[in-house]
N, C-alpha and C. Protein backbone atom coordinates (compact mmCIF):
# COMPACT_ATOMS: atom_id res chain seq x y z
N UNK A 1 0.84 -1.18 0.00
CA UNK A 1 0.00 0.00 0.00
C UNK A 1 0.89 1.25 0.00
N UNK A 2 0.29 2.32 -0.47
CA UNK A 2 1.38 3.79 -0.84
C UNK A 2 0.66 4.39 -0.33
N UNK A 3 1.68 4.81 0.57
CA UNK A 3 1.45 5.75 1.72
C UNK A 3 1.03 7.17 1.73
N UNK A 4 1.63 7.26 0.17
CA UNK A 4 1.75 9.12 -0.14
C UNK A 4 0.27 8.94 -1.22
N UNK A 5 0.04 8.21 -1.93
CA UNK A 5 -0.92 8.70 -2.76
C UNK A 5 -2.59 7.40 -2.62
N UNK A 6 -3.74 8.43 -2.30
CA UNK A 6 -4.24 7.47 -2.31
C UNK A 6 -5.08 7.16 -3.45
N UNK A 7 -6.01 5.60 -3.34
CA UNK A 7 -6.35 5.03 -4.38
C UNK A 7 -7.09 5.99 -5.10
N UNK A 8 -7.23 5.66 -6.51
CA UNK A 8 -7.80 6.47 -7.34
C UNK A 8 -9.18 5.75 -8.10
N UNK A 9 -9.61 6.88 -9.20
CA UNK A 9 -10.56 6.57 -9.99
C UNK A 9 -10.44 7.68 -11.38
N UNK A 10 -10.71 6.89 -12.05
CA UNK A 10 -10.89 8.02 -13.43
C UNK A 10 -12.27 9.15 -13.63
N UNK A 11 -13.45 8.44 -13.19
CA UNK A 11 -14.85 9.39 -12.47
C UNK A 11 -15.19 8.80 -11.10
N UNK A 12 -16.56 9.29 -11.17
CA UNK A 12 -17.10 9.09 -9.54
C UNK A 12 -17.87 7.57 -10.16
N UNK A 13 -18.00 6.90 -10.77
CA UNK A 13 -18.75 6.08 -11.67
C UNK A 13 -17.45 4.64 -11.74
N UNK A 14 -16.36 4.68 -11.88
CA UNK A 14 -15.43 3.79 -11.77
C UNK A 14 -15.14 3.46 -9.88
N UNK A 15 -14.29 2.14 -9.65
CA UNK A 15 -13.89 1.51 -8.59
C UNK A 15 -13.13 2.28 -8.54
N UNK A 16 -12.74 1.75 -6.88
CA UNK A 16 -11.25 2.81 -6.41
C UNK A 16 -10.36 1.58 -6.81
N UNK A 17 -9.20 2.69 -7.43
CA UNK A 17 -7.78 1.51 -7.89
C UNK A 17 -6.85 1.51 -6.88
N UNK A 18 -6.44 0.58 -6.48
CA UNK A 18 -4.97 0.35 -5.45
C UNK A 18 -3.91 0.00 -5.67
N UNK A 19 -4.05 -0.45 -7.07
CA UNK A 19 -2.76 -1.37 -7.62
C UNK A 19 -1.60 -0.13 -8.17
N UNK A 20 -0.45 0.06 -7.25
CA UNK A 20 0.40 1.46 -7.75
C UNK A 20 0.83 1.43 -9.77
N UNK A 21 0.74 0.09 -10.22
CA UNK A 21 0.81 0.42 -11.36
C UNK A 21 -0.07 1.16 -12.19
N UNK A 22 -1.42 0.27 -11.98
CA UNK A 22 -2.55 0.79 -12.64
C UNK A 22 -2.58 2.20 -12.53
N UNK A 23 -2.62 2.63 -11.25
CA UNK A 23 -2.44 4.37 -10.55
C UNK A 23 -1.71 5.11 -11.20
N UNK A 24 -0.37 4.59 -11.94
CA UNK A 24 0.34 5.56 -12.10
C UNK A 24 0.33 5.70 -13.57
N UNK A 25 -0.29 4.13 -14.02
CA UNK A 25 -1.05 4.40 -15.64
C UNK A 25 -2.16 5.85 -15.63
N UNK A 26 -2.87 5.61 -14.79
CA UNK A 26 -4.11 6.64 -14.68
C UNK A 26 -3.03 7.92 -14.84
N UNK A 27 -2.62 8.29 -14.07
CA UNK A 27 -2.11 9.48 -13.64
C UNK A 27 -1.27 9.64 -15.23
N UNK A 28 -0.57 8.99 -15.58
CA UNK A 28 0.31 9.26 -16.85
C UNK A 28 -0.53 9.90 -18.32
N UNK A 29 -1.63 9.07 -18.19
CA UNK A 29 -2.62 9.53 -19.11
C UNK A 29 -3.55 10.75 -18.86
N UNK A 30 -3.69 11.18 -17.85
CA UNK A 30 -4.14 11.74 -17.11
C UNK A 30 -3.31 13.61 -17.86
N UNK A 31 -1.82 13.46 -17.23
CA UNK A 31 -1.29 14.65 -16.99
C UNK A 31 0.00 14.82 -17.98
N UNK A 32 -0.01 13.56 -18.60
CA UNK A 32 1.24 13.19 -20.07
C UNK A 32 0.32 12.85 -21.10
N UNK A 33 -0.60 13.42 -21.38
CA UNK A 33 -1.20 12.43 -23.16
C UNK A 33 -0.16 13.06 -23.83
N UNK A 34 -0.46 11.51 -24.76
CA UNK A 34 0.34 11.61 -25.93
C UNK A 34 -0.02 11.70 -26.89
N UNK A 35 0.88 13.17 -27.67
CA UNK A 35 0.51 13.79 -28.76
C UNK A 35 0.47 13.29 -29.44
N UNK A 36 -0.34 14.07 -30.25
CA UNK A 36 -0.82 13.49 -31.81
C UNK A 36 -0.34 14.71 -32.80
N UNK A 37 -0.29 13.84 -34.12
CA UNK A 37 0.44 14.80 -35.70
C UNK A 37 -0.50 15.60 -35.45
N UNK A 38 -0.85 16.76 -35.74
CA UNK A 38 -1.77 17.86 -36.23
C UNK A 38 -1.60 17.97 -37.75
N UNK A 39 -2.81 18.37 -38.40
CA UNK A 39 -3.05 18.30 -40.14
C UNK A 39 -2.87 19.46 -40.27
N UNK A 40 -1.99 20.37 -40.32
CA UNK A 40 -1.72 21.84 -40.95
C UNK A 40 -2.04 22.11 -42.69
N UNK A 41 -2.43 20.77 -43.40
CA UNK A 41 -2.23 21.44 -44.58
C UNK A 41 -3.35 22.45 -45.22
N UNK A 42 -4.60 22.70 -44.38
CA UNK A 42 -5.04 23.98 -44.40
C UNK A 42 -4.95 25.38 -44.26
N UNK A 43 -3.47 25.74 -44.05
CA UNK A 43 -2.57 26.56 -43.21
C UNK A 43 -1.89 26.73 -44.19
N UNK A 44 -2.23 28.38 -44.43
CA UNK A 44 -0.83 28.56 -45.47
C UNK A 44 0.08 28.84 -45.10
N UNK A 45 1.19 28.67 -45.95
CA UNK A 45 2.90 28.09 -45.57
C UNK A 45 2.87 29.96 -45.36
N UNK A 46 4.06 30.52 -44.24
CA UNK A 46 4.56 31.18 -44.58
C UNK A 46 5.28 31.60 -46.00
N UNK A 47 5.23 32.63 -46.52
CA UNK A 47 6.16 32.99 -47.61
C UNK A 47 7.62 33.82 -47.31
N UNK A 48 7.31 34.53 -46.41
CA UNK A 48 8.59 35.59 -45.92
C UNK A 48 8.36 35.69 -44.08
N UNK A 49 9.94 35.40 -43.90
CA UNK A 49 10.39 35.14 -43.14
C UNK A 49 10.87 36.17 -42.35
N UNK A 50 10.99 36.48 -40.91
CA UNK A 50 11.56 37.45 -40.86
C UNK A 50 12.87 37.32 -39.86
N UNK A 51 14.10 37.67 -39.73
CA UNK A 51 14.98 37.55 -39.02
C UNK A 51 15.52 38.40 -38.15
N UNK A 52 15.62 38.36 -36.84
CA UNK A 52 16.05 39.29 -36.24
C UNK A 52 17.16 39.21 -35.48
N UNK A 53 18.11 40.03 -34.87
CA UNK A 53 19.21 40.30 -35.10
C UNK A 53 19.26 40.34 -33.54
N UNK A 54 19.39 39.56 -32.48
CA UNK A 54 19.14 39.14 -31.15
C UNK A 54 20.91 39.05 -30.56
N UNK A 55 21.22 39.75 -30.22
CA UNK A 55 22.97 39.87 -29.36
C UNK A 55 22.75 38.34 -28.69
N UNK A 56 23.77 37.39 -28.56
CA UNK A 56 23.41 36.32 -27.55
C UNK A 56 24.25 36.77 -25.99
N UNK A 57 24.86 38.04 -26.30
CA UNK A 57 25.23 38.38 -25.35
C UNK A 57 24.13 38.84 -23.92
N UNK A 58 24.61 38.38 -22.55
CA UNK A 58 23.59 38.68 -21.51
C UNK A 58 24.81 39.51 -20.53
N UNK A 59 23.99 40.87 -20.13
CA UNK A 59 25.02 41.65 -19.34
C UNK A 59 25.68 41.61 -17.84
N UNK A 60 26.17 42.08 -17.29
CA UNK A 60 26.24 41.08 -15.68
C UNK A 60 24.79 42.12 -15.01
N UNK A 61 24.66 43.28 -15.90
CA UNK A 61 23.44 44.23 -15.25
C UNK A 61 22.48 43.60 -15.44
N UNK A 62 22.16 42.71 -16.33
CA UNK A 62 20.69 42.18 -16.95
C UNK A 62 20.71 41.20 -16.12
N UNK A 63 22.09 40.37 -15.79
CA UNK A 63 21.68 39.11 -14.69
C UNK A 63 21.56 39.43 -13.51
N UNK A 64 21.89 40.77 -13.02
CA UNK A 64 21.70 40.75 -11.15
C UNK A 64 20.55 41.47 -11.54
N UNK A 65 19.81 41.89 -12.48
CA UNK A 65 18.30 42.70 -11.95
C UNK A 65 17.68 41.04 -12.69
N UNK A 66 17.81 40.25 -12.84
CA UNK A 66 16.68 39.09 -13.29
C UNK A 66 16.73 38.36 -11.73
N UNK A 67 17.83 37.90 -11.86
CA UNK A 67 18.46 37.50 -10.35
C UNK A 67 17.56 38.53 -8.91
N UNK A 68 17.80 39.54 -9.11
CA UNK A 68 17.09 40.12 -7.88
C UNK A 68 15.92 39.79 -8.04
N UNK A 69 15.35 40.14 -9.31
CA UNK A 69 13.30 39.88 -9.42
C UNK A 69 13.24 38.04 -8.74
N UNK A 70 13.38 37.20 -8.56
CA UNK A 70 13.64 36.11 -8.28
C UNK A 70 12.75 36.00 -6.69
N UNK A 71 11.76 35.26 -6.73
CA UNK A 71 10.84 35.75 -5.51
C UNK A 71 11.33 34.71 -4.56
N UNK A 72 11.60 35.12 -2.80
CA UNK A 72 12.21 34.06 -1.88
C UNK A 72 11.34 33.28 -1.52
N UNK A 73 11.56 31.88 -0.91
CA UNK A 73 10.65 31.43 -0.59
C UNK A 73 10.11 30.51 -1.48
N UNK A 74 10.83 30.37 -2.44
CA UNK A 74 10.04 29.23 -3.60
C UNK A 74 10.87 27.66 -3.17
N UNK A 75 10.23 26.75 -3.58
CA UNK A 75 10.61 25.75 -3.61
C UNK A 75 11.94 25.05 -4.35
N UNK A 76 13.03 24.63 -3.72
CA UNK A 76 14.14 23.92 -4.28
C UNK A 76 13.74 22.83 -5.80
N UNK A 77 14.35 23.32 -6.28
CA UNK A 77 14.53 22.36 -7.78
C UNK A 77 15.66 21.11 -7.53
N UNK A 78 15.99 20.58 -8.81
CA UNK A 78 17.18 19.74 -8.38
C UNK A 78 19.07 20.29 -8.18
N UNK A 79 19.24 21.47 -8.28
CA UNK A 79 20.21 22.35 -8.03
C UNK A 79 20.21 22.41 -6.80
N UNK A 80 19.15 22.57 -5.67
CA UNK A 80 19.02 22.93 -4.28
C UNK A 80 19.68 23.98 -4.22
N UNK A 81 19.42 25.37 -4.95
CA UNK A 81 19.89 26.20 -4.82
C UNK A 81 18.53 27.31 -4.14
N UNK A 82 18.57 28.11 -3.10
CA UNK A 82 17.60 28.82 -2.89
C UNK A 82 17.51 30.09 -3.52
N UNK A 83 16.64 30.99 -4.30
CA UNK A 83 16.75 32.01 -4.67
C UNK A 83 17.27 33.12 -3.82
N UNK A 84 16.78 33.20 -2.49
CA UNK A 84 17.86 34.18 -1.61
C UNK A 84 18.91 33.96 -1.36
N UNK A 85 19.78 32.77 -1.54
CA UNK A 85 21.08 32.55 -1.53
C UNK A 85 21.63 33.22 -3.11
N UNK A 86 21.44 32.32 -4.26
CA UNK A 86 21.66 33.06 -5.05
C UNK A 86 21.90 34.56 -5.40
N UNK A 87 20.96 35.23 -4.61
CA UNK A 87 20.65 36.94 -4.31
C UNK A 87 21.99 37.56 -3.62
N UNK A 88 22.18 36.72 -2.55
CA UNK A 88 23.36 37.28 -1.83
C UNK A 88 24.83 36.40 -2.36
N UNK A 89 24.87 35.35 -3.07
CA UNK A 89 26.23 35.48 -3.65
C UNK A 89 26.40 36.13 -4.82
N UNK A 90 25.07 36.52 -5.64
CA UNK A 90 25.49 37.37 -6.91
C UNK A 90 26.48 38.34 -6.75
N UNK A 91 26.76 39.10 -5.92
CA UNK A 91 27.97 39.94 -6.39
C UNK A 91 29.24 39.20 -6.45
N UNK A 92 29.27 38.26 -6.37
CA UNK A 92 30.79 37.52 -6.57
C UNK A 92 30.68 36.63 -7.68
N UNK A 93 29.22 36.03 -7.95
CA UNK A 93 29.48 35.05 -8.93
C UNK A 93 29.04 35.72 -10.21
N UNK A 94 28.38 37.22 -10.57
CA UNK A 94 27.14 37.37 -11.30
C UNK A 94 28.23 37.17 -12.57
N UNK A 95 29.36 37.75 -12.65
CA UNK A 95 30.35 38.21 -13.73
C UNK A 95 30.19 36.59 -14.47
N UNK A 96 30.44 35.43 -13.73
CA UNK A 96 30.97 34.39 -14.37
C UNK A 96 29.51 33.55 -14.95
N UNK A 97 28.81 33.68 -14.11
CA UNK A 97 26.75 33.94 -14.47
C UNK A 97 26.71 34.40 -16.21
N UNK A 98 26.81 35.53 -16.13
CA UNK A 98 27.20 36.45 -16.94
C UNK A 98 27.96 35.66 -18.63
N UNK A 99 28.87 35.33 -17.92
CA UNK A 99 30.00 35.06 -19.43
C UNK A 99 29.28 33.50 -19.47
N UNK A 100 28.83 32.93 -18.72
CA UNK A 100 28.37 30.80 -18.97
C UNK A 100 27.04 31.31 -19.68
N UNK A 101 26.28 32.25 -19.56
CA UNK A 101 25.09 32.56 -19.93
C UNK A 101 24.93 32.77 -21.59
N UNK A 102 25.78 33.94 -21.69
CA UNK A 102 25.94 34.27 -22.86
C UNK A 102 26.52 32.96 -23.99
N UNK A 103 27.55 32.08 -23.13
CA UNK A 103 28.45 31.37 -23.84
C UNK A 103 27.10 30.48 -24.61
N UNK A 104 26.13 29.88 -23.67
CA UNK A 104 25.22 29.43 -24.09
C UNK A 104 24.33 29.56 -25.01
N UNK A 105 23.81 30.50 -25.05
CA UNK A 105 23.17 31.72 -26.16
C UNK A 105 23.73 31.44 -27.21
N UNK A 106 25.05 32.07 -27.28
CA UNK A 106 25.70 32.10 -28.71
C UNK A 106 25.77 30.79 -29.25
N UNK A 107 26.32 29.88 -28.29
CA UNK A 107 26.50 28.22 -28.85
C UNK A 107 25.54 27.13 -29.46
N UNK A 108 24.35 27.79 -28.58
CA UNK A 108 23.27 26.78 -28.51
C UNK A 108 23.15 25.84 -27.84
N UNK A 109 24.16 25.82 -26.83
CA UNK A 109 24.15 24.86 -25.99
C UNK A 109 23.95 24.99 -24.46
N UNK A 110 22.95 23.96 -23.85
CA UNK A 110 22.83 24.41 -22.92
C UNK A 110 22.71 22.85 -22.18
N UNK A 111 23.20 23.49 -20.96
CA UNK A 111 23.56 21.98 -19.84
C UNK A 111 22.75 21.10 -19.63
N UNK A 112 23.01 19.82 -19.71
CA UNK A 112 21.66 19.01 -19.34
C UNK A 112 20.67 18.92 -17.95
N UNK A 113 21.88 19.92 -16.81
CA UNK A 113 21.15 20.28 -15.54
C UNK A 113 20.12 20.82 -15.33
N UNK A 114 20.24 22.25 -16.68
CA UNK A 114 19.41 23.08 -16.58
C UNK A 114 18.22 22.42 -17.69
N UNK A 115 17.52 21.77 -18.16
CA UNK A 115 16.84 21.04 -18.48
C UNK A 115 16.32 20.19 -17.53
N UNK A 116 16.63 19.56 -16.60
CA UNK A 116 16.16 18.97 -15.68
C UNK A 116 15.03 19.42 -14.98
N UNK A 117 13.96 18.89 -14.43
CA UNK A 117 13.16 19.77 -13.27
C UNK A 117 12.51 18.52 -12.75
N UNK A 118 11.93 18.77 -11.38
CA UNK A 118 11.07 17.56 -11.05
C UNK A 118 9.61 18.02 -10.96
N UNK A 119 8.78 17.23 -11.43
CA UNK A 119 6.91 17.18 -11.10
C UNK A 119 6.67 16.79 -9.81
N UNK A 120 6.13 17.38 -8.97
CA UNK A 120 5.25 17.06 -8.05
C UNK A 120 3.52 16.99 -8.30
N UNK A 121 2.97 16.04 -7.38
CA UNK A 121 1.42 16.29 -8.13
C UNK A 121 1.30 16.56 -6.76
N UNK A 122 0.27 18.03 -5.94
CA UNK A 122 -0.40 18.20 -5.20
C UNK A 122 -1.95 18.47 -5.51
N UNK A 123 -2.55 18.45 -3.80
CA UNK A 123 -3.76 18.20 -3.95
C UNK A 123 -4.29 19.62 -4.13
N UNK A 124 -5.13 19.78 -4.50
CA UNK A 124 -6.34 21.16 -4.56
C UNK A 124 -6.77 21.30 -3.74
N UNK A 125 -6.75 22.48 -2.81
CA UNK A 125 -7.68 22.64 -1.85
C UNK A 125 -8.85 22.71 -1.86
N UNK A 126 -9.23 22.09 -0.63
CA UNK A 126 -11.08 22.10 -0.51
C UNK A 126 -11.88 20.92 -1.69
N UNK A 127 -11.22 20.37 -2.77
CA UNK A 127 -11.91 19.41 -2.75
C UNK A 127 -12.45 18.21 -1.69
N UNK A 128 -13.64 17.36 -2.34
CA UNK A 128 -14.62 16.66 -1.72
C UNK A 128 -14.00 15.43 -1.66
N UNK A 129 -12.82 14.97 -2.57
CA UNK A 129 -13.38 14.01 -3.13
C UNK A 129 -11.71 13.66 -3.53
N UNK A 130 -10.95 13.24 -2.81
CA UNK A 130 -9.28 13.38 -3.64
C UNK A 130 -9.06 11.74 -4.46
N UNK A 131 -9.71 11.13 -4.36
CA UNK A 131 -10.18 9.71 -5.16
C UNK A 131 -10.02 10.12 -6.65
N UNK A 132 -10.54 11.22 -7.40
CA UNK A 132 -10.39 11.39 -8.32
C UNK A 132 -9.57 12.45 -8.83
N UNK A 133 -9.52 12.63 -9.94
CA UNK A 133 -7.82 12.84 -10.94
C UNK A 133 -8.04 14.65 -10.52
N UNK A 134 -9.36 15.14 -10.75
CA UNK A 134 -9.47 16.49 -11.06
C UNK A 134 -9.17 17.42 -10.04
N UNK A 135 -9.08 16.65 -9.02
CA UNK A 135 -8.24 16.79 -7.76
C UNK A 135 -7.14 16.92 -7.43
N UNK A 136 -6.30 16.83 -8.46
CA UNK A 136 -5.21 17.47 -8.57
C UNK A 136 -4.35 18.13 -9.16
N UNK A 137 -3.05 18.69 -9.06
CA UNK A 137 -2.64 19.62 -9.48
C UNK A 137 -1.01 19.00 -9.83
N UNK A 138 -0.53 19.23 -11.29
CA UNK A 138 0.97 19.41 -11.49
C UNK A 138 1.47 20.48 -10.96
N UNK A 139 3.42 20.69 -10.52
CA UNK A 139 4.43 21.83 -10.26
C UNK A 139 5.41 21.62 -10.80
N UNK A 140 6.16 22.00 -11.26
CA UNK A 140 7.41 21.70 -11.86
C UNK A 140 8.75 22.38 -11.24
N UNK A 141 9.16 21.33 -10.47
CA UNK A 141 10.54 22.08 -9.82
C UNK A 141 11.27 22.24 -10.43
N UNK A 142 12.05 23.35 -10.57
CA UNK A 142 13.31 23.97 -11.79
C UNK A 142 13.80 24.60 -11.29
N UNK A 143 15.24 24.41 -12.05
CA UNK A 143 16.46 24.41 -11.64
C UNK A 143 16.97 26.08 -11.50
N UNK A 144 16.75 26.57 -9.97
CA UNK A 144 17.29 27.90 -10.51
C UNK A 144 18.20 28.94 -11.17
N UNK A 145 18.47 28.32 -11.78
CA UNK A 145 19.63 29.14 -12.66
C UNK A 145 18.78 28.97 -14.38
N UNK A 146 18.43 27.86 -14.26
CA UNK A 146 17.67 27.98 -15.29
C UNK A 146 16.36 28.85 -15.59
N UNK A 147 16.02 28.98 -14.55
CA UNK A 147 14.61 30.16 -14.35
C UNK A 147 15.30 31.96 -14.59
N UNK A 148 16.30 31.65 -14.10
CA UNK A 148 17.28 33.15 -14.41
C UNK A 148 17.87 33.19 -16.39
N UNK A 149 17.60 32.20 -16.71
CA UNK A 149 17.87 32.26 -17.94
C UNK A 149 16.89 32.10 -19.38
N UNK A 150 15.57 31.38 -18.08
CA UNK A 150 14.14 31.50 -19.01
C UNK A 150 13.65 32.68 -18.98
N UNK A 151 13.81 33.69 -17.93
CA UNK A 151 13.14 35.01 -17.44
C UNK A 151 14.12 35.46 -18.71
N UNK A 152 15.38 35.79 -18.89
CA UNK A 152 15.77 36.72 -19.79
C UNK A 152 15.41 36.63 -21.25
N UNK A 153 15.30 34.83 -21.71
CA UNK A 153 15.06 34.68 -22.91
C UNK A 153 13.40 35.41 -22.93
N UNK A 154 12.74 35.20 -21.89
CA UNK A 154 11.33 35.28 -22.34
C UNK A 154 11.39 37.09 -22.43
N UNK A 155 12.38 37.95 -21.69
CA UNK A 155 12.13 39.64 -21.90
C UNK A 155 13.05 39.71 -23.18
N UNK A 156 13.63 38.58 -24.19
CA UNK A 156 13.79 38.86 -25.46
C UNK A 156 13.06 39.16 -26.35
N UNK A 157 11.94 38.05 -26.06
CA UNK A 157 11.00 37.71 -26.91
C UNK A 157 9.63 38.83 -26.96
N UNK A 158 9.62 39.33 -25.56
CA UNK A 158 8.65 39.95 -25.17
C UNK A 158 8.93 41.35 -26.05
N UNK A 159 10.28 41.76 -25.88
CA UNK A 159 10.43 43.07 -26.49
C UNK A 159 10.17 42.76 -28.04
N UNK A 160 11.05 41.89 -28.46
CA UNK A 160 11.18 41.89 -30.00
C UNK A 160 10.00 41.63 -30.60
N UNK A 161 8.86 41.28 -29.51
CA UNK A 161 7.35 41.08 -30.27
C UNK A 161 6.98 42.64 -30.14
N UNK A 162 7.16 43.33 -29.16
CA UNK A 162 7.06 44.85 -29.29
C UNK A 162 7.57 45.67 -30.16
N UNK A 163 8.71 45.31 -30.32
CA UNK A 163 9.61 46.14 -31.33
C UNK A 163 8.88 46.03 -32.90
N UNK A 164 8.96 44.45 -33.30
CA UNK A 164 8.07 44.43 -34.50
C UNK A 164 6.80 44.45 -34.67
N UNK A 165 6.18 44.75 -33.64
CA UNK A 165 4.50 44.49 -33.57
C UNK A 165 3.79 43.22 -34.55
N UNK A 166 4.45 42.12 -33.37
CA UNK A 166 4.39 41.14 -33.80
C UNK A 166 2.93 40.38 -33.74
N UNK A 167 2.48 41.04 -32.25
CA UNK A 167 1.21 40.58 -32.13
C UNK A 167 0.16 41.78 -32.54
N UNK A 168 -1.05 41.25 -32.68
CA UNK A 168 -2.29 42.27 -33.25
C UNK A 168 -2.54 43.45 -32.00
């Protein structure tokens, strides 16, 4: 018997399951379906392309103000690094932050650490009923350094959709 999760059901209309395999079939299908091709050929092809001209360079100013926005109190990823720690060694490490960041950018390469994260499934508060699936909730623990490097890519993207008025 599993201690941490209890038996399930797919509705209120199915048995409760106990068997941890079956359970974790449910749950897989549940919060992993697996994709399917999509038929685009109703979709016209782009014709012109547009390219933009993105520095892969990241500044040590751009990493201690991403780094500071970084809210305390969040949950450890697999780095076990805390965001207020991070906060207070940035002035010694931000420079070298800084140059691994960029190196990345330009290369295209990026560590298999920072790709990593772990899922937790918690429960929803105030449900009736935690037997069933809708009752709960995915999190994705990530790796903080990698969240310091999704925040900057994403104020790339954010501007350069501004800059070209990309969206309507």
């Amino acid at each position: 018997m599993d201690p941490y999760l209890l038996d399930l059901r797919r509705s209120t209309k199915d048995l409760l399951i106990d068997n941890n395999i079956t359970k974790t079939n449910i749950l897989i299908a549940k919060f992993f379906p697996k994709t399917r091709i999509i038929d685009l050929s109703d979709i016209e092809t782009i014709k012109e392309q547009n390219v933009f001209n993105i520095s892969p360079t990241i500044s040590i100013e751009e990493i201690s103000k991403l780094i500071r926005s970084l809210l305390n109190r969040k949950v450890l990823g697999l780095d076990s690094i805390l965001n207020k720690v991070l906060k207070v060694t940035a002035l010694v490490i931000v420079k070298d932050l800084a140059e691994t960041a960029s190196y990345c950018f330009a290369s295209g390469i990026i560590p298999k650490s920072l790709k990593e994260f772990i899922t937790v499934m918690l429960y929803k508060e105030g449900k009736k009923n935690y037997s069933l699936l809708g009752s709960y909730r995915l999190i994705a623990l990530k790796n903080t350094l990698a969240k310091v490097l999704k925040k900057h890519i994403a104020n790339i993207i954010s501007k350069a959709t501004e800059e070209h008025r990309l969206l309507p």
